[in-house]
PDB file of N, CA and C in Angstrom:
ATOM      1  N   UNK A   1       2.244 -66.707 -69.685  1.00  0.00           N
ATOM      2  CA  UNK A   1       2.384 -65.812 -68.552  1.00  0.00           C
ATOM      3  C   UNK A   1       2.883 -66.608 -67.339  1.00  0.00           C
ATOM      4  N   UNK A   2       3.894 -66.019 -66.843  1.00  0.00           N
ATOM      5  CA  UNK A   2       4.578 -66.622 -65.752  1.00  0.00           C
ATOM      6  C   UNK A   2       4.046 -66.264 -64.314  1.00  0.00           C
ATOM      7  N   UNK A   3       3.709 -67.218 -62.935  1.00  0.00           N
ATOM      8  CA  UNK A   3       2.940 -66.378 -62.256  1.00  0.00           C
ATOM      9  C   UNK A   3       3.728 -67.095 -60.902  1.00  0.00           C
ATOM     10  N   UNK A   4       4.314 -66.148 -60.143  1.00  0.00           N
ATOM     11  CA  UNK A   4       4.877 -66.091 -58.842  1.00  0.00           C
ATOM     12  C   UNK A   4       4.562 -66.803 -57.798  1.00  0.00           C
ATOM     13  N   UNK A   5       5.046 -67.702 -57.487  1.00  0.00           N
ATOM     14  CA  UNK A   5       4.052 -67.795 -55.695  1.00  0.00           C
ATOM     15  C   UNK A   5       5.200 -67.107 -54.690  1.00  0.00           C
ATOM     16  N   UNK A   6       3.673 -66.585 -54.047  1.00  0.00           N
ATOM     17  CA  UNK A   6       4.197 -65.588 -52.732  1.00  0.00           C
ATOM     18  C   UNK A   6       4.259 -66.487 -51.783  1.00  0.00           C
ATOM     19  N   UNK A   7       5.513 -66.141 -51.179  1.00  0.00           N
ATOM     20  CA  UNK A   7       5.621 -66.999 -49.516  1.00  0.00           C
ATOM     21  C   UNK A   7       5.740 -66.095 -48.865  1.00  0.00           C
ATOM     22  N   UNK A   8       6.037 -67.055 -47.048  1.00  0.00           N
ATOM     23  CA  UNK A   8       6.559 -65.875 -46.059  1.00  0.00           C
ATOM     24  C   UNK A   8       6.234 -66.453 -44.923  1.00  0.00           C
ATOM     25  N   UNK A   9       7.677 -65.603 -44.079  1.00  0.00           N
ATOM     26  CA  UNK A   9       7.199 -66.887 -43.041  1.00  0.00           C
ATOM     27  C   UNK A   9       6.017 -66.500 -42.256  1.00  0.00           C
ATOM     28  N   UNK A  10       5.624 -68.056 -41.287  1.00  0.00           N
ATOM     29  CA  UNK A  10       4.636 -68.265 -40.618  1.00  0.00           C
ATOM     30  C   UNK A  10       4.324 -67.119 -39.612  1.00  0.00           C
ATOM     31  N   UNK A  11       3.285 -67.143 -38.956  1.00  0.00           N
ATOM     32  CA  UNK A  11       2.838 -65.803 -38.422  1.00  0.00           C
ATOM     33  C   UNK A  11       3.132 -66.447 -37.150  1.00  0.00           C
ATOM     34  N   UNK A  12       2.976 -67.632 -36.689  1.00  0.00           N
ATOM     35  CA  UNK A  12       3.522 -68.332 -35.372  1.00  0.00           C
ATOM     36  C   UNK A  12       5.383 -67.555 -35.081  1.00  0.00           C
ATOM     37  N   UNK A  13       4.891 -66.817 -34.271  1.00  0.00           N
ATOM     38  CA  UNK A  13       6.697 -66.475 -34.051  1.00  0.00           C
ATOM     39  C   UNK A  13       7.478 -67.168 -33.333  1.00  0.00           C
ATOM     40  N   UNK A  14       6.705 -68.484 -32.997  1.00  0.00           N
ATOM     41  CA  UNK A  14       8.381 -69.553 -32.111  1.00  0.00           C
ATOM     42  C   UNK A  14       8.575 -70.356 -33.865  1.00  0.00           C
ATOM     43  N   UNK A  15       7.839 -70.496 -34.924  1.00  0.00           N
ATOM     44  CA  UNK A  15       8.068 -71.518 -35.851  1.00  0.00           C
ATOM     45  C   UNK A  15       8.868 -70.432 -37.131  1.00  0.00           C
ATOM     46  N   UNK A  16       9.602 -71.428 -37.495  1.00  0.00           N
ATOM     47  CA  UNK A  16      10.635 -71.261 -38.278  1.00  0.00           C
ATOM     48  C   UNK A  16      10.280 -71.803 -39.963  1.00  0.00           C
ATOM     49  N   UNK A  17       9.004 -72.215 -40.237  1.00  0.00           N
ATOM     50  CA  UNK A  17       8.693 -72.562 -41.493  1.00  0.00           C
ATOM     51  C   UNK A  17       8.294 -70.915 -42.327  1.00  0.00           C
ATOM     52  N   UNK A  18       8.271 -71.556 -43.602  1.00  0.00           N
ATOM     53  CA  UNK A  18       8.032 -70.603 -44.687  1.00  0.00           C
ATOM     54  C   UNK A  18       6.637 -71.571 -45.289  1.00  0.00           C
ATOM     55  N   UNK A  19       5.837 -70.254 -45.712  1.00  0.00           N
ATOM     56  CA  UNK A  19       4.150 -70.232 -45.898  1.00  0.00           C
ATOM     57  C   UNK A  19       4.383 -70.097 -47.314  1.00  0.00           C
ATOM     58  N   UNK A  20       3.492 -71.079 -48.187  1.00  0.00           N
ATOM     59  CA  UNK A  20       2.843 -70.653 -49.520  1.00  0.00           C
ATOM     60  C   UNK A  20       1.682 -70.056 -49.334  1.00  0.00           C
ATOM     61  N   UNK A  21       1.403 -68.715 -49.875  1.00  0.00           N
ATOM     62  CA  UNK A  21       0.181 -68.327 -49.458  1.00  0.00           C
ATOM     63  C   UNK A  21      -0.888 -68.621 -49.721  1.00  0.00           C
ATOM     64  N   UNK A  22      -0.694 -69.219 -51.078  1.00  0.00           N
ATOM     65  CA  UNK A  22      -1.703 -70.341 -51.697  1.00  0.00           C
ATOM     66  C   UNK A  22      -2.459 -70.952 -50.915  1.00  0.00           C
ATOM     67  N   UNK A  23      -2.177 -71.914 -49.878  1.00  0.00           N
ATOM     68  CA  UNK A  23      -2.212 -73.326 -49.455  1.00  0.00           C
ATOM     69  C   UNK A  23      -1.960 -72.993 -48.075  1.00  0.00           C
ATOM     70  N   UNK A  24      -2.090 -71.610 -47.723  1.00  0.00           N
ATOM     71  CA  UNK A  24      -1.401 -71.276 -46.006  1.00  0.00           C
ATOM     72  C   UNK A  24      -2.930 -71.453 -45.350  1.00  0.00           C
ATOM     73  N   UNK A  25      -2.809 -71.607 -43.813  1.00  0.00           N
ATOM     74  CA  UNK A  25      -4.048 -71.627 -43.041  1.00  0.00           C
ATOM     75  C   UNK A  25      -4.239 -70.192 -42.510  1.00  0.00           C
ATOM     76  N   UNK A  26      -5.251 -69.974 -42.895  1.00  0.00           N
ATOM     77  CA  UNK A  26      -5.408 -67.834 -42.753  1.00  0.00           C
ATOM     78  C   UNK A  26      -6.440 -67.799 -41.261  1.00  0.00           C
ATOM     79  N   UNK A  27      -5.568 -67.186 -40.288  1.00  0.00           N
ATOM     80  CA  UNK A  27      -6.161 -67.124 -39.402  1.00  0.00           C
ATOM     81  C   UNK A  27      -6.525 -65.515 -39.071  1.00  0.00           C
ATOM     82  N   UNK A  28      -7.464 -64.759 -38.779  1.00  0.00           N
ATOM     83  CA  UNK A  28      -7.105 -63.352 -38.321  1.00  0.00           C
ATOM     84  C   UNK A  28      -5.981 -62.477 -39.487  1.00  0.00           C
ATOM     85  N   UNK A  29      -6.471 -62.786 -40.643  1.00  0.00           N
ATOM     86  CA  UNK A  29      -5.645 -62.328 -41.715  1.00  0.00           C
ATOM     87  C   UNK A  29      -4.438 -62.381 -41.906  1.00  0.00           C
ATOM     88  N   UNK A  30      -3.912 -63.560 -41.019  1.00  0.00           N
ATOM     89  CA  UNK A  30      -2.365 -63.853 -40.873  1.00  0.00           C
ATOM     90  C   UNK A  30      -2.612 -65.115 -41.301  1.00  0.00           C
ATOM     91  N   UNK A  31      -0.769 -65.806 -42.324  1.00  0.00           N
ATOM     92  CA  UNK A  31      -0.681 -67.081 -42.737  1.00  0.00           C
ATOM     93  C   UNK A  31      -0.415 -68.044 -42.046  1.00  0.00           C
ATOM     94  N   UNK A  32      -0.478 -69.133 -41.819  1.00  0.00           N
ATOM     95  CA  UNK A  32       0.147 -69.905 -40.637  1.00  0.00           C
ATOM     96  C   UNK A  32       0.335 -71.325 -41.437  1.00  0.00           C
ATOM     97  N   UNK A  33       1.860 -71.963 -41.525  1.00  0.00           N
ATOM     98  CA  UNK A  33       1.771 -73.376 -42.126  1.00  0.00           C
ATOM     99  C   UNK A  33       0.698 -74.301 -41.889  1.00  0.00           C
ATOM    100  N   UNK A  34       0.356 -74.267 -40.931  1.00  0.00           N
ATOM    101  CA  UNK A  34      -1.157 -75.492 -40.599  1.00  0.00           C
ATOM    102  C   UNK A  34      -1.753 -75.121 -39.032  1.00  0.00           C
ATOM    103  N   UNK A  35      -2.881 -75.902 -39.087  1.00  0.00           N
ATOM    104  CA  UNK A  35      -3.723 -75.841 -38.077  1.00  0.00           C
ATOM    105  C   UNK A  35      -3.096 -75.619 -36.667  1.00  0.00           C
ATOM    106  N   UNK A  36      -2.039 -76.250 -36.274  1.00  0.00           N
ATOM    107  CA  UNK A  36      -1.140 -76.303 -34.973  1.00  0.00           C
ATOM    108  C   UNK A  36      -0.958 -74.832 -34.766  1.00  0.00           C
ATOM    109  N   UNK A  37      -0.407 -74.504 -35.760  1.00  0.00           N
ATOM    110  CA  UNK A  37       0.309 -73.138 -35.442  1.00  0.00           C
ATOM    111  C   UNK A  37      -0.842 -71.833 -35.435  1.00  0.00           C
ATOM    112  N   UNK A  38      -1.854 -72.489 -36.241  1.00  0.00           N
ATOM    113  CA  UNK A  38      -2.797 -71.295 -36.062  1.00  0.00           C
ATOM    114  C   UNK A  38      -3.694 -71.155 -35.007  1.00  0.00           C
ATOM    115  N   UNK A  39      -3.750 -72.282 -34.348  1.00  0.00           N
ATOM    116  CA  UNK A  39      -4.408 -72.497 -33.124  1.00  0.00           C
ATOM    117  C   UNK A  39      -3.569 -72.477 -31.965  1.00  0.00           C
ATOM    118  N   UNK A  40      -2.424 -72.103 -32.067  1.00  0.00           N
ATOM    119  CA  UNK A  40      -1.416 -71.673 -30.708  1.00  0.00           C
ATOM    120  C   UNK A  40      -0.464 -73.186 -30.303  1.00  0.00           C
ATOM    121  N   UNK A  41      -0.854 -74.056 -30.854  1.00  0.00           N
ATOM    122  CA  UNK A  41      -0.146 -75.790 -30.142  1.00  0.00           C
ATOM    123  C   UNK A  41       0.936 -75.780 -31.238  1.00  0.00           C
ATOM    124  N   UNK A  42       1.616 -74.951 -31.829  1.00  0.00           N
ATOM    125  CA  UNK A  42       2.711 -75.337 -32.713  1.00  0.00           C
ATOM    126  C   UNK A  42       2.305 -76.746 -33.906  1.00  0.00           C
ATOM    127  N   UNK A  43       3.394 -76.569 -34.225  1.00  0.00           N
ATOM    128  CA  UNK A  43       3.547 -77.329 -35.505  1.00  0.00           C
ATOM    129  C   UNK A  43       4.355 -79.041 -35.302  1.00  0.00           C
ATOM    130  N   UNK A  44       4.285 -79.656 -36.399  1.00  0.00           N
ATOM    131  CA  UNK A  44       4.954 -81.025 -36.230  1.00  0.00           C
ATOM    132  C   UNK A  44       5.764 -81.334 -37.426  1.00  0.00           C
ATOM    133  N   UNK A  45       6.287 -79.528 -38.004  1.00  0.00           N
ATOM    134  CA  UNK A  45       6.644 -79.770 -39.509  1.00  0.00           C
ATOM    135  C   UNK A  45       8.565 -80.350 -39.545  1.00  0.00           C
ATOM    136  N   UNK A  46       8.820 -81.012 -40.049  1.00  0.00           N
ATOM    137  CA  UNK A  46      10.317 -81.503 -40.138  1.00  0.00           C
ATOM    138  C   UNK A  46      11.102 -80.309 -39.952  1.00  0.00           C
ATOM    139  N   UNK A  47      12.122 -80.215 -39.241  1.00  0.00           N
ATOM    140  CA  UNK A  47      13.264 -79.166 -38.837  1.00  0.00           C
ATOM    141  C   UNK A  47      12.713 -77.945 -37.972  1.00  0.00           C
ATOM    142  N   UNK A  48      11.504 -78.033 -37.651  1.00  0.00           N
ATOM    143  CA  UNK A  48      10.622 -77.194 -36.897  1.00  0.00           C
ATOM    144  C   UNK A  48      10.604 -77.657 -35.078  1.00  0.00           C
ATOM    145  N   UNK A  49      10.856 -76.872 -34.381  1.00  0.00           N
ATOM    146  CA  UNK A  49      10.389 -77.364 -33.006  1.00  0.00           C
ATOM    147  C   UNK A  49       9.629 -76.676 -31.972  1.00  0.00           C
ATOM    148  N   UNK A  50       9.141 -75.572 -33.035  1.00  0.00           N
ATOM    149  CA  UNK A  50       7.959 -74.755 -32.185  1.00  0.00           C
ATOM    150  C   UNK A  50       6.598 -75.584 -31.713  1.00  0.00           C
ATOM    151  N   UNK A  51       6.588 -76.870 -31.912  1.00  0.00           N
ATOM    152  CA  UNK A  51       5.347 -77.321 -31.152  1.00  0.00           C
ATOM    153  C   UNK A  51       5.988 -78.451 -30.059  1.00  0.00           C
ATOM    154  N   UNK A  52       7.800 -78.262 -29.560  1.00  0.00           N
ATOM    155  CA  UNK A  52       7.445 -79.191 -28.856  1.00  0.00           C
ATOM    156  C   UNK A  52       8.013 -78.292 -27.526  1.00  0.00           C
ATOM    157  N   UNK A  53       7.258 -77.453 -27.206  1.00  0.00           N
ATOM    158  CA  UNK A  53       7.756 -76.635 -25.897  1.00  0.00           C
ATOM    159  C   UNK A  53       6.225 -75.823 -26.020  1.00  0.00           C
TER     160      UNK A  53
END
């Protein structure tokens, strides 16, 4: 049996990453790539620059 992973992007709307939902940080029933973004200070993920503004 073959089994899907669901993505999608981050719930942070200045960040530009895509979420495994697996492995996403669930804040308020929304996914968020990591702690930065779920706590409002953006992210530090490569090609991303929603945490430096």
């Amino acid at each position: 049996m073959k089994t899907a992973t669901t993505t999608q992007p981050c719930a942070c709307e200045r960040c530009n990453c895509t979420v495994n939902l697996e492995t996403a940080v669930m804040k308020d029933g929304k996914a968020y790539c990591c702690e930065g973004c779920a706590n409002g200070s953006g992210c530090k993920c490569s090609g991303c620059s929603c945490g430096q503004g």
